[in-house]
C-alpha atoms as a PDB file:
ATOM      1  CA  UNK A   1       0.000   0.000   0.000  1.00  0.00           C
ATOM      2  CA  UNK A   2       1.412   3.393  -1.140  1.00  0.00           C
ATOM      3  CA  UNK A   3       1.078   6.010   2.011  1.00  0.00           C
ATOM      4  CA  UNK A   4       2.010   9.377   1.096  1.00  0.00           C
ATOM      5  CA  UNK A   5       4.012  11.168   4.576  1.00  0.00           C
ATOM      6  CA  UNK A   6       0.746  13.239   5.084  1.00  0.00           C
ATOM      7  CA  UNK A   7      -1.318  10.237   5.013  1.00  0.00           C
ATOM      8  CA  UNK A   8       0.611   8.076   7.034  1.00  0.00           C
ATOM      9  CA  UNK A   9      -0.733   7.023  10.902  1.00  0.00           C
ATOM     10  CA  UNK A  10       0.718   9.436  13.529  1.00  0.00           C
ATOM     11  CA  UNK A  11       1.383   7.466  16.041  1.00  0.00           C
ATOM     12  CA  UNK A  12       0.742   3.473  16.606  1.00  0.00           C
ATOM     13  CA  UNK A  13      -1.934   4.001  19.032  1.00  0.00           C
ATOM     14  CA  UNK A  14      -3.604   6.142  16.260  1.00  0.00           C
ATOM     15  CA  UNK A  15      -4.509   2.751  13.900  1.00  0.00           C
ATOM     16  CA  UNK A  16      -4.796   0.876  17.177  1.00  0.00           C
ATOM     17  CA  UNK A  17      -7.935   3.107  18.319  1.00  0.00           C
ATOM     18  CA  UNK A  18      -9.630   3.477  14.990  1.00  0.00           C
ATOM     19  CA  UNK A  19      -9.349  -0.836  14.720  1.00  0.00           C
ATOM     20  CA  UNK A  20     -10.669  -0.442  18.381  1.00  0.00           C
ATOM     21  CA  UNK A  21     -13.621   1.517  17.530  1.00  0.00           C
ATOM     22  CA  UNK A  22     -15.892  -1.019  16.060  1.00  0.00           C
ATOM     23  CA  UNK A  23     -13.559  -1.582  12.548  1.00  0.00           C
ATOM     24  CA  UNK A  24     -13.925  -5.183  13.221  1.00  0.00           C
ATOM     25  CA  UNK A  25     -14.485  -6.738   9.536  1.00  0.00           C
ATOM     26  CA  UNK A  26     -12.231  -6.887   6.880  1.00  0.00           C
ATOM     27  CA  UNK A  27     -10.561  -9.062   4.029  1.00  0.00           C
ATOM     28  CA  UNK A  28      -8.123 -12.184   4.401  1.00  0.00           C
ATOM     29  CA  UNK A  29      -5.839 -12.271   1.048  1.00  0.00           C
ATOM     30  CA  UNK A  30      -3.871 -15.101   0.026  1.00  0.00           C
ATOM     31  CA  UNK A  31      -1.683 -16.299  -2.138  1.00  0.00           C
ATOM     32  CA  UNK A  32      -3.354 -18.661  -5.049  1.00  0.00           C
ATOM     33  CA  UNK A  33      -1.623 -21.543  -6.713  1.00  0.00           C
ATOM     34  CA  UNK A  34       0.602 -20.586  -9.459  1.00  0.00           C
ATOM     35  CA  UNK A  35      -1.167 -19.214 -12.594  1.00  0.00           C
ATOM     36  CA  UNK A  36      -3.907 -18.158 -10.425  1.00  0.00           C
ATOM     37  CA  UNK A  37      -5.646 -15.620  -9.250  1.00  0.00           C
ATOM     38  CA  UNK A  38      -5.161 -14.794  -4.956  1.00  0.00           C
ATOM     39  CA  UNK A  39      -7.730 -15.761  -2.680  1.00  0.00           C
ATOM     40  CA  UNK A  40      -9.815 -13.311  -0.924  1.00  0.00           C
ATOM     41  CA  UNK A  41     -11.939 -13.393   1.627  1.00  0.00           C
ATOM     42  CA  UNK A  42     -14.200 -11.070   3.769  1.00  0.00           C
ATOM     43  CA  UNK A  43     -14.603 -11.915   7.147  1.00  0.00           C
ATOM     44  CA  UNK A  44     -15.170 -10.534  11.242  1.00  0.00           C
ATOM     45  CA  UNK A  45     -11.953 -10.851  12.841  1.00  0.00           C
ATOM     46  CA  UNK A  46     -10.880 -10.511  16.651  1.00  0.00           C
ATOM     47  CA  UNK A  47      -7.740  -8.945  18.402  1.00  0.00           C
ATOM     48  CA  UNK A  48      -6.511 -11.610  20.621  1.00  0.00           C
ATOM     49  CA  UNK A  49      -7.512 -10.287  24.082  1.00  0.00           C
ATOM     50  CA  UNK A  50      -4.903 -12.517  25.362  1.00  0.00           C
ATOM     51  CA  UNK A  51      -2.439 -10.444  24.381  1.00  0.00           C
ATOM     52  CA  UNK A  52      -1.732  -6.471  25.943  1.00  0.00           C
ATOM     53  CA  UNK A  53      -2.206  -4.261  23.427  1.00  0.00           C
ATOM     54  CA  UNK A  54       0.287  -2.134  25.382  1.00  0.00           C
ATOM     55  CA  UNK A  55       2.752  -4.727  24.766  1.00  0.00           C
ATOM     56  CA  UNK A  56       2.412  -4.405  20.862  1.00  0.00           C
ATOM     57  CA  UNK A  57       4.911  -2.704  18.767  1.00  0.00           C
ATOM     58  CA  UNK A  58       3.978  -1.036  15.351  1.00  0.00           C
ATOM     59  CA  UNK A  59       5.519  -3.850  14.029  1.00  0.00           C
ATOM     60  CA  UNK A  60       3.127  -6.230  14.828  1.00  0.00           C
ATOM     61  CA  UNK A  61       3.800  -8.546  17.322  1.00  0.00           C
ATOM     62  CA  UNK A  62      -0.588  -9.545  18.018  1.00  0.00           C
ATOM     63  CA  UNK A  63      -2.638 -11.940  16.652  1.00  0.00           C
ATOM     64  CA  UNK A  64      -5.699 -11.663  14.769  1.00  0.00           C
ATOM     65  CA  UNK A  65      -8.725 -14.516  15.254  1.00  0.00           C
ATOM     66  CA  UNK A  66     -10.885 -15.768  12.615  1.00  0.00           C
ATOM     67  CA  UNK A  67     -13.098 -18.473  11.991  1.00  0.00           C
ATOM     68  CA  UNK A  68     -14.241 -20.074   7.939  1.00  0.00           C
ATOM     69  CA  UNK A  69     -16.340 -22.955   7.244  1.00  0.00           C
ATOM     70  CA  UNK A  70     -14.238 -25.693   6.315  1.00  0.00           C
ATOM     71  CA  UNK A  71     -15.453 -26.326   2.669  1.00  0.00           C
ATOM     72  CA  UNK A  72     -13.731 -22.620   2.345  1.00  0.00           C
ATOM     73  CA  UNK A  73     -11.282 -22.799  -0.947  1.00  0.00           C
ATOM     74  CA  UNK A  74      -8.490 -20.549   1.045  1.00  0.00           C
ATOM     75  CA  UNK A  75      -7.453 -23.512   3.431  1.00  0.00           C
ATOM     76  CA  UNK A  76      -5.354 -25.080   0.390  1.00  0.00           C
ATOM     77  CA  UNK A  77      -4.148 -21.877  -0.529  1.00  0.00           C
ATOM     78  CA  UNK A  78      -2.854 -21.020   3.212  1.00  0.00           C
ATOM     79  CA  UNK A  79      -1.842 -24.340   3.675  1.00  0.00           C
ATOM     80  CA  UNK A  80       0.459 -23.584   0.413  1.00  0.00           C
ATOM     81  CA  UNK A  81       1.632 -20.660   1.599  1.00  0.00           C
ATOM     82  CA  UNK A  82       0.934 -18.725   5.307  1.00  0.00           C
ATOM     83  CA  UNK A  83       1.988 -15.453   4.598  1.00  0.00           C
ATOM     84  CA  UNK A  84      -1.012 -13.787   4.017  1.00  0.00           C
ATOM     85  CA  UNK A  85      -2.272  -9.639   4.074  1.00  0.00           C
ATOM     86  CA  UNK A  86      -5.276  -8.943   6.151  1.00  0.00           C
ATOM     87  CA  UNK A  87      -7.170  -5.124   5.007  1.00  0.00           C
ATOM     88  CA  UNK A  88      -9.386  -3.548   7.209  1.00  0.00           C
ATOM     89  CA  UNK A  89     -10.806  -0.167   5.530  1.00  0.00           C
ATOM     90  CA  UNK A  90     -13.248   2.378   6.469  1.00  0.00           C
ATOM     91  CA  UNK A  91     -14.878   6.109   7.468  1.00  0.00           C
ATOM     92  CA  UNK A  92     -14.429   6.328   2.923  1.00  0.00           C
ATOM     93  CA  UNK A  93     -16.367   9.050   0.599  1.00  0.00           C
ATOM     94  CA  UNK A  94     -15.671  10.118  -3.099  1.00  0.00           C
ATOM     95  CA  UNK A  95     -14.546  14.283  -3.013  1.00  0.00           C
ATOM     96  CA  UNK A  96     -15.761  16.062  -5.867  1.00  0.00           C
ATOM     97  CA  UNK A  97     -13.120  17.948  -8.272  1.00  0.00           C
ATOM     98  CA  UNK A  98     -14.516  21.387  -7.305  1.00  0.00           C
ATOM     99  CA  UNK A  99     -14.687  20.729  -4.117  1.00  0.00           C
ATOM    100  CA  UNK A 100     -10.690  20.298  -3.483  1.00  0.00           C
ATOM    101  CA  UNK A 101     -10.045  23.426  -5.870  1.00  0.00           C
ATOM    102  CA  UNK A 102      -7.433  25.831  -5.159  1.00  0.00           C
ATOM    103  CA  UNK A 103      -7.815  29.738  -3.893  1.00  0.00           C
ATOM    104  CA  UNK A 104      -8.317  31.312  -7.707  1.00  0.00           C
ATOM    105  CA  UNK A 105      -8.622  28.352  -9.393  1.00  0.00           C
ATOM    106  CA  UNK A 106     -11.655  27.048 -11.791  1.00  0.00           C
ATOM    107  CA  UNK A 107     -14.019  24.684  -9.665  1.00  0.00           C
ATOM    108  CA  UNK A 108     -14.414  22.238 -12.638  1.00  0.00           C
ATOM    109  CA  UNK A 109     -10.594  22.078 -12.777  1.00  0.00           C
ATOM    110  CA  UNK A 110     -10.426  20.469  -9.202  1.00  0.00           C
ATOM    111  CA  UNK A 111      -9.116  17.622  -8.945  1.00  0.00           C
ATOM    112  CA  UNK A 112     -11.008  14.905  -7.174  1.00  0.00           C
ATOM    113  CA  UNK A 113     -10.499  11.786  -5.227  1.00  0.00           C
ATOM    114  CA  UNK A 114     -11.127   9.454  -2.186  1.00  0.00           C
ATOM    115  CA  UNK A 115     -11.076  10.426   1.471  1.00  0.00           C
ATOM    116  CA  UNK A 116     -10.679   6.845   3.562  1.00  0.00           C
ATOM    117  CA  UNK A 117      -8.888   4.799   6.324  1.00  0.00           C
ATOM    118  CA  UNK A 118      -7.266   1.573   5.665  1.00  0.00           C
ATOM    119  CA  UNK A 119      -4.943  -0.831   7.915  1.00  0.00           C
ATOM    120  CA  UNK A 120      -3.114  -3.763   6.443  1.00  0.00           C
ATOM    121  CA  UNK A 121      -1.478  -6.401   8.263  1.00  0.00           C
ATOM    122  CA  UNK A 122       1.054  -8.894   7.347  1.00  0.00           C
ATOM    123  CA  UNK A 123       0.259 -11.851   8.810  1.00  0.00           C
ATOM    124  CA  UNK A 124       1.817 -15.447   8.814  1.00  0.00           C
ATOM    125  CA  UNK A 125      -1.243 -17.820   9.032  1.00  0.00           C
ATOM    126  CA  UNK A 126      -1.256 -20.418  11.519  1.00  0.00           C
ATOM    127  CA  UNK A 127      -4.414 -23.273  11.290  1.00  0.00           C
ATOM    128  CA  UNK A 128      -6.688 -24.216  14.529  1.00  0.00           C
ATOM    129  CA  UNK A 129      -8.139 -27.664  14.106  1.00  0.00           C
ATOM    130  CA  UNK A 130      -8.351 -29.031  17.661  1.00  0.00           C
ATOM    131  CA  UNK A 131     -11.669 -29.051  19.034  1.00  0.00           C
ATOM    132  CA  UNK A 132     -10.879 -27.291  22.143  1.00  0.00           C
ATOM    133  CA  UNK A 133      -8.875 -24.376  20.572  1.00  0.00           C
ATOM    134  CA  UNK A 134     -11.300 -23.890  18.266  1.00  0.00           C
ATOM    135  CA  UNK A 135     -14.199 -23.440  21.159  1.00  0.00           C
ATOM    136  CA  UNK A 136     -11.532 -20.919  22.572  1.00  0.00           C
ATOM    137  CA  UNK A 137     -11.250 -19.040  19.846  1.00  0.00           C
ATOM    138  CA  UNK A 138     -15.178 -18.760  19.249  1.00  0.00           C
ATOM    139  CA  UNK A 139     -15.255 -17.913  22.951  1.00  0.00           C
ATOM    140  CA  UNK A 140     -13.030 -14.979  22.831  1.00  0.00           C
ATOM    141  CA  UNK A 141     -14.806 -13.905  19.163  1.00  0.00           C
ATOM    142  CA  UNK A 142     -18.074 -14.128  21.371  1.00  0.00           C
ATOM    143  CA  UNK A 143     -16.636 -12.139  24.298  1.00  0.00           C
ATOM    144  CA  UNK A 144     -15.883  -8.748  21.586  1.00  0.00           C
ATOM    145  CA  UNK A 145     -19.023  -9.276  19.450  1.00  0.00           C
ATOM    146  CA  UNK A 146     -21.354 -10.749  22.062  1.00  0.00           C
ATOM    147  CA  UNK A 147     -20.021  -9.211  25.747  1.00  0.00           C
ATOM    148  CA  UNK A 148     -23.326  -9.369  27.134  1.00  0.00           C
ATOM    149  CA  UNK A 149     -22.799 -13.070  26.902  1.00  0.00           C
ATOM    150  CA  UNK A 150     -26.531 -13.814  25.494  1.00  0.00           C
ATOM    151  CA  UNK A 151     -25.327 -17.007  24.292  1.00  0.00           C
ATOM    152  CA  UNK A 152     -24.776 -20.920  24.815  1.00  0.00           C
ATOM    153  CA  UNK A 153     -21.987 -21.516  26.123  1.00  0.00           C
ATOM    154  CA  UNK A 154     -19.107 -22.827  23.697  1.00  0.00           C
ATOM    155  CA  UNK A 155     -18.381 -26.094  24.529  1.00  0.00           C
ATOM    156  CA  UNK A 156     -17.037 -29.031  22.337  1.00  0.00           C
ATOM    157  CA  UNK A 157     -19.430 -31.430  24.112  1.00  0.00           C
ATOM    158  CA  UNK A 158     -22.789 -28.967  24.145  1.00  0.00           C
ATOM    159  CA  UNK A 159     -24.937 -28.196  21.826  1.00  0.00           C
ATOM    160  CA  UNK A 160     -25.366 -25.846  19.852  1.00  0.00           C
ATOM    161  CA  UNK A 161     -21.960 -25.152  19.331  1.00  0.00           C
ATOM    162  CA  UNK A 162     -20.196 -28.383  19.888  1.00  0.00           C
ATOM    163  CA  UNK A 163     -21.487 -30.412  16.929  1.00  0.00           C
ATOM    164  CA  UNK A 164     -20.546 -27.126  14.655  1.00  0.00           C
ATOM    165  CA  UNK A 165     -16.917 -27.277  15.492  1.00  0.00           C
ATOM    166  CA  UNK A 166     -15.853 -29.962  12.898  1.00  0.00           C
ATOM    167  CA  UNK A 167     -17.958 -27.829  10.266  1.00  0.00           C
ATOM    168  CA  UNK A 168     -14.922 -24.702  10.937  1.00  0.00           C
ATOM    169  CA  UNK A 169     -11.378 -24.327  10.999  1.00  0.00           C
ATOM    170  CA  UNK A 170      -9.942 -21.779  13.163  1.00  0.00           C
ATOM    171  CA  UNK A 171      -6.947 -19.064  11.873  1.00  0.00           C
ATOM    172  CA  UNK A 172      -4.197 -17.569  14.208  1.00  0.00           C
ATOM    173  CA  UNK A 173      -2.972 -14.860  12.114  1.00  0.00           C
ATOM    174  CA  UNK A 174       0.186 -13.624  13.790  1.00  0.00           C
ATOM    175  CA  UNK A 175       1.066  -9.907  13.039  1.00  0.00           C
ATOM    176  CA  UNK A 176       4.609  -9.099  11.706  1.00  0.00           C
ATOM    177  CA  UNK A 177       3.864  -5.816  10.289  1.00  0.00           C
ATOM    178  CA  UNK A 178       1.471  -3.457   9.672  1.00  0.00           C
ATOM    179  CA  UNK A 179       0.627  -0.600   7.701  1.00  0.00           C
ATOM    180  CA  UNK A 180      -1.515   2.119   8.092  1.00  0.00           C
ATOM    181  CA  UNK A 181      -2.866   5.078   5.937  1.00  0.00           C
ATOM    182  CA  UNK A 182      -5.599   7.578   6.765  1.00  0.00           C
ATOM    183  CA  UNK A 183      -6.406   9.718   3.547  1.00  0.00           C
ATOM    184  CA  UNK A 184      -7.788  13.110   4.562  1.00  0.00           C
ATOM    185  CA  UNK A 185      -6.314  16.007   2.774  1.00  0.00           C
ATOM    186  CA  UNK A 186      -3.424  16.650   5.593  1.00  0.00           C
ATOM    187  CA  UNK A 187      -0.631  18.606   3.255  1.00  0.00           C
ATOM    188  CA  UNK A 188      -3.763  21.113   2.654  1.00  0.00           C
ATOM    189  CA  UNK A 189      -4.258  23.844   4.425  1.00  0.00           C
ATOM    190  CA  UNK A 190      -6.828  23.681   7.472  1.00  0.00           C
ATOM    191  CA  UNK A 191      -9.287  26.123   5.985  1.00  0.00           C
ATOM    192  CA  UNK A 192      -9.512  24.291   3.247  1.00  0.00           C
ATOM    193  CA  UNK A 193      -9.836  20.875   5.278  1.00  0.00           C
ATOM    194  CA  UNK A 194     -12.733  22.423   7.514  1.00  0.00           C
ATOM    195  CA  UNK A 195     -14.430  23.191   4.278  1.00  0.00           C
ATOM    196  CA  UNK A 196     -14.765  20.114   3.124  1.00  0.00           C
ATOM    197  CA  UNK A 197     -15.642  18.328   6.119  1.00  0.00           C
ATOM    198  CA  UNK A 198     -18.478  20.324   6.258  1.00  0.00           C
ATOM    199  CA  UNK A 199     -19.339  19.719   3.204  1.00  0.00           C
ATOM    200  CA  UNK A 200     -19.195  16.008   3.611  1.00  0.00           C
ATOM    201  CA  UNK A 201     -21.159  16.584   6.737  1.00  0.00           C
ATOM    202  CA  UNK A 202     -24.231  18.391   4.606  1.00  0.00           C
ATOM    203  CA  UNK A 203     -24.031  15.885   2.231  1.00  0.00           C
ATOM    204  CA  UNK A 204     -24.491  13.433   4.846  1.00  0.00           C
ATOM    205  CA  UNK A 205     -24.396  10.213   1.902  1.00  0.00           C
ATOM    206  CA  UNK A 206     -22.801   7.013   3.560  1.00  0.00           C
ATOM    207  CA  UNK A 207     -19.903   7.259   5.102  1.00  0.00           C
ATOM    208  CA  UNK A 208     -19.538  10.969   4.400  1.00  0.00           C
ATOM    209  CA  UNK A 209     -20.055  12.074   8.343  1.00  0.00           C
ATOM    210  CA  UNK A 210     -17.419   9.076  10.036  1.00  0.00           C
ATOM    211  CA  UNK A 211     -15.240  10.465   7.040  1.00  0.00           C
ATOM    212  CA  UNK A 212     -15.720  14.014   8.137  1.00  0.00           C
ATOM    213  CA  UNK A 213     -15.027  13.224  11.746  1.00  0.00           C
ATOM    214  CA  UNK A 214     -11.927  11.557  10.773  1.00  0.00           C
ATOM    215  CA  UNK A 215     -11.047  14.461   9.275  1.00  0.00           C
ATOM    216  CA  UNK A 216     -11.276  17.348  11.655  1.00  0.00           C
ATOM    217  CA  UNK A 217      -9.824  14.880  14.134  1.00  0.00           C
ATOM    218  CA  UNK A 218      -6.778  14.273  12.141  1.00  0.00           C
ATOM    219  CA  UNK A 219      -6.792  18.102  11.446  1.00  0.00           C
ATOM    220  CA  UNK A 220      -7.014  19.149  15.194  1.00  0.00           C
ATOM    221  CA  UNK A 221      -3.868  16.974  15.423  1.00  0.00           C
ATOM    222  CA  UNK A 222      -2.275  17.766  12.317  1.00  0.00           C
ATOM    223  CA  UNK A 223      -2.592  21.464  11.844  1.00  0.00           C
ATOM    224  CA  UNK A 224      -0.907  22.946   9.311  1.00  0.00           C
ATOM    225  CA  UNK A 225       1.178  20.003   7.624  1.00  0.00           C
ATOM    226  CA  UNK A 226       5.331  20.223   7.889  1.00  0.00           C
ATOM    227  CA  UNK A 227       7.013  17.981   5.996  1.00  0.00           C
END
C-alpha cells in the first residue's frame, strides 16, 4: 500500500484506536496456486484479548482470530503458503473535483479523489483444528461481538456449538507488520480541510459524516502540515 508522509498514521496508538472503535471486519488475502488468481476473503476478525495491546509494537507482534467454514477454498491456498495480508478499511467518501479546488482556481478544474482509512497487516497464518482451541477461539470472538454473553456456552461437548466445530477451521494470524494510511487532505491547508468536512457533513451520503469526523480529528492533530 502506497502512504504518502501526510497520510501516514501518527502514532501506533492512532490505527490501534480506529481498529478499536468497532472496525472489526475486513478481508483475508492469500496467495493462489501458481497461474492463479489470490484468494480473498471477507470476514469478522478478533484482536486476541490474550495479548496487551500495550505490549504491541507497530511492528506487529498480536494476533488476529478468525473463523471459515471448512469447505472454504483458502485452506489449500494457506496451507500452500501462510503469509497472508489482512485489510481492514473504512470512514471512505468520493470528493468532488470542485470541491478540493485551489484559492483562484476554476471549480471544474479540481481535482477529485477518495477520502478513507485503511490498515493492512502482514500476517503469517497459523491453522486451529483441535476441538478445544477452536471453542476458545469462538469464545473470545463471542466475548468482543457478544459481551453481554446472550449465548450458549461454547463447549465441544454442548450443543449448539459443539457439533458445529468440525464444520470450521480456526486461523491464528500472527502480526509481523502493519501498515496504516488515513487519507484526509493533511498537506492542505486547514481552511480548506474544515471546508470540506463540512461539506461532507451536509451531504451526509454514507460514510460521508465518520469520514468528516476523521477528518477534523486528524486536522485538530495535524494542523498545518510540515514535511
Amino acid at each position: 500500500m502506497f502512504v504518502q508522509p501526510w497520510d501516514a498514521s501518527l502514532d501506533a496508538a492512532e490505527w490501534r484506536t480506529w481498529i478499536a472503535d468497532g472496525h472489526d471486519f475486513g478481508q483475508l488475502t492469500v496467495n493462489g496456486p501458481p497461474g492463479r488468481p489470490p484468494v480473498a476473503v471477507p470476514t469478522h476478525f478478533t484482536v486476541d484479548p490474550t495479548v496487551d495491546p500495550t505490549e504491541v509494537s507497530t511492528d506487529g507482534g498480536n494476533h488476529l482470530l478468525i473463523h471459515l467454514a471448512r469447505p472454504n477454498p483458502v485452506w489449500k491456498a494457506i496451507e500452500d503458503d501462510p503469509n497472508v495480508l489482512f485489510t481492514v478499511f473504512g470512514d471512505y467518501a468520493f470528493v468532488p473535483g470542485p470541491w478540493r479546488a485551489g484559492a483562484g482556481t476554476p471549480p471544474a478544474d479540481g481535482v477529485p479523489t477518495s477520502y478513507f482509512t485503511a490498515v493492512q497487516f502482514t500476517c503469517r497464518a497459523h491453522l486451529v483444528d483441535d476441538p478445544e482451541a477452536k471453542a476458545e477461539l469462538l469464545r473470545r470472538q463471542l466475548a468482543h461481538f457478544q459481551p453481554g454473553g446472550d449465548h450458549a456456552p461454547v463447549a465441544v461437548d454442548r450443543p449448539p456449538y459443539g457439533r458445529m466445530l468440525s464444520g470450521i477451521r480456526g486461523l491464528r494470524l500472527e502480526v509481523t507488520d502493519v501498515q496504516a494510511k488515513f487519507k484526509y487532505d493533511d498537506h492542505k491547508p486547514v481552511e480548506h480541510r474544515g471546508a470540506v468536512a463540512d461539506r461532507l457533513t451536509a451531504r451526509g451520503q454514507g460514510l460521508d459524516v465518520p469520514t468528516a469526523r476523521q477528518q477534523r480529528r486528524r486536522m485538530d492533530r495535524v494542523g498545518p502540515w510540515e514535511p
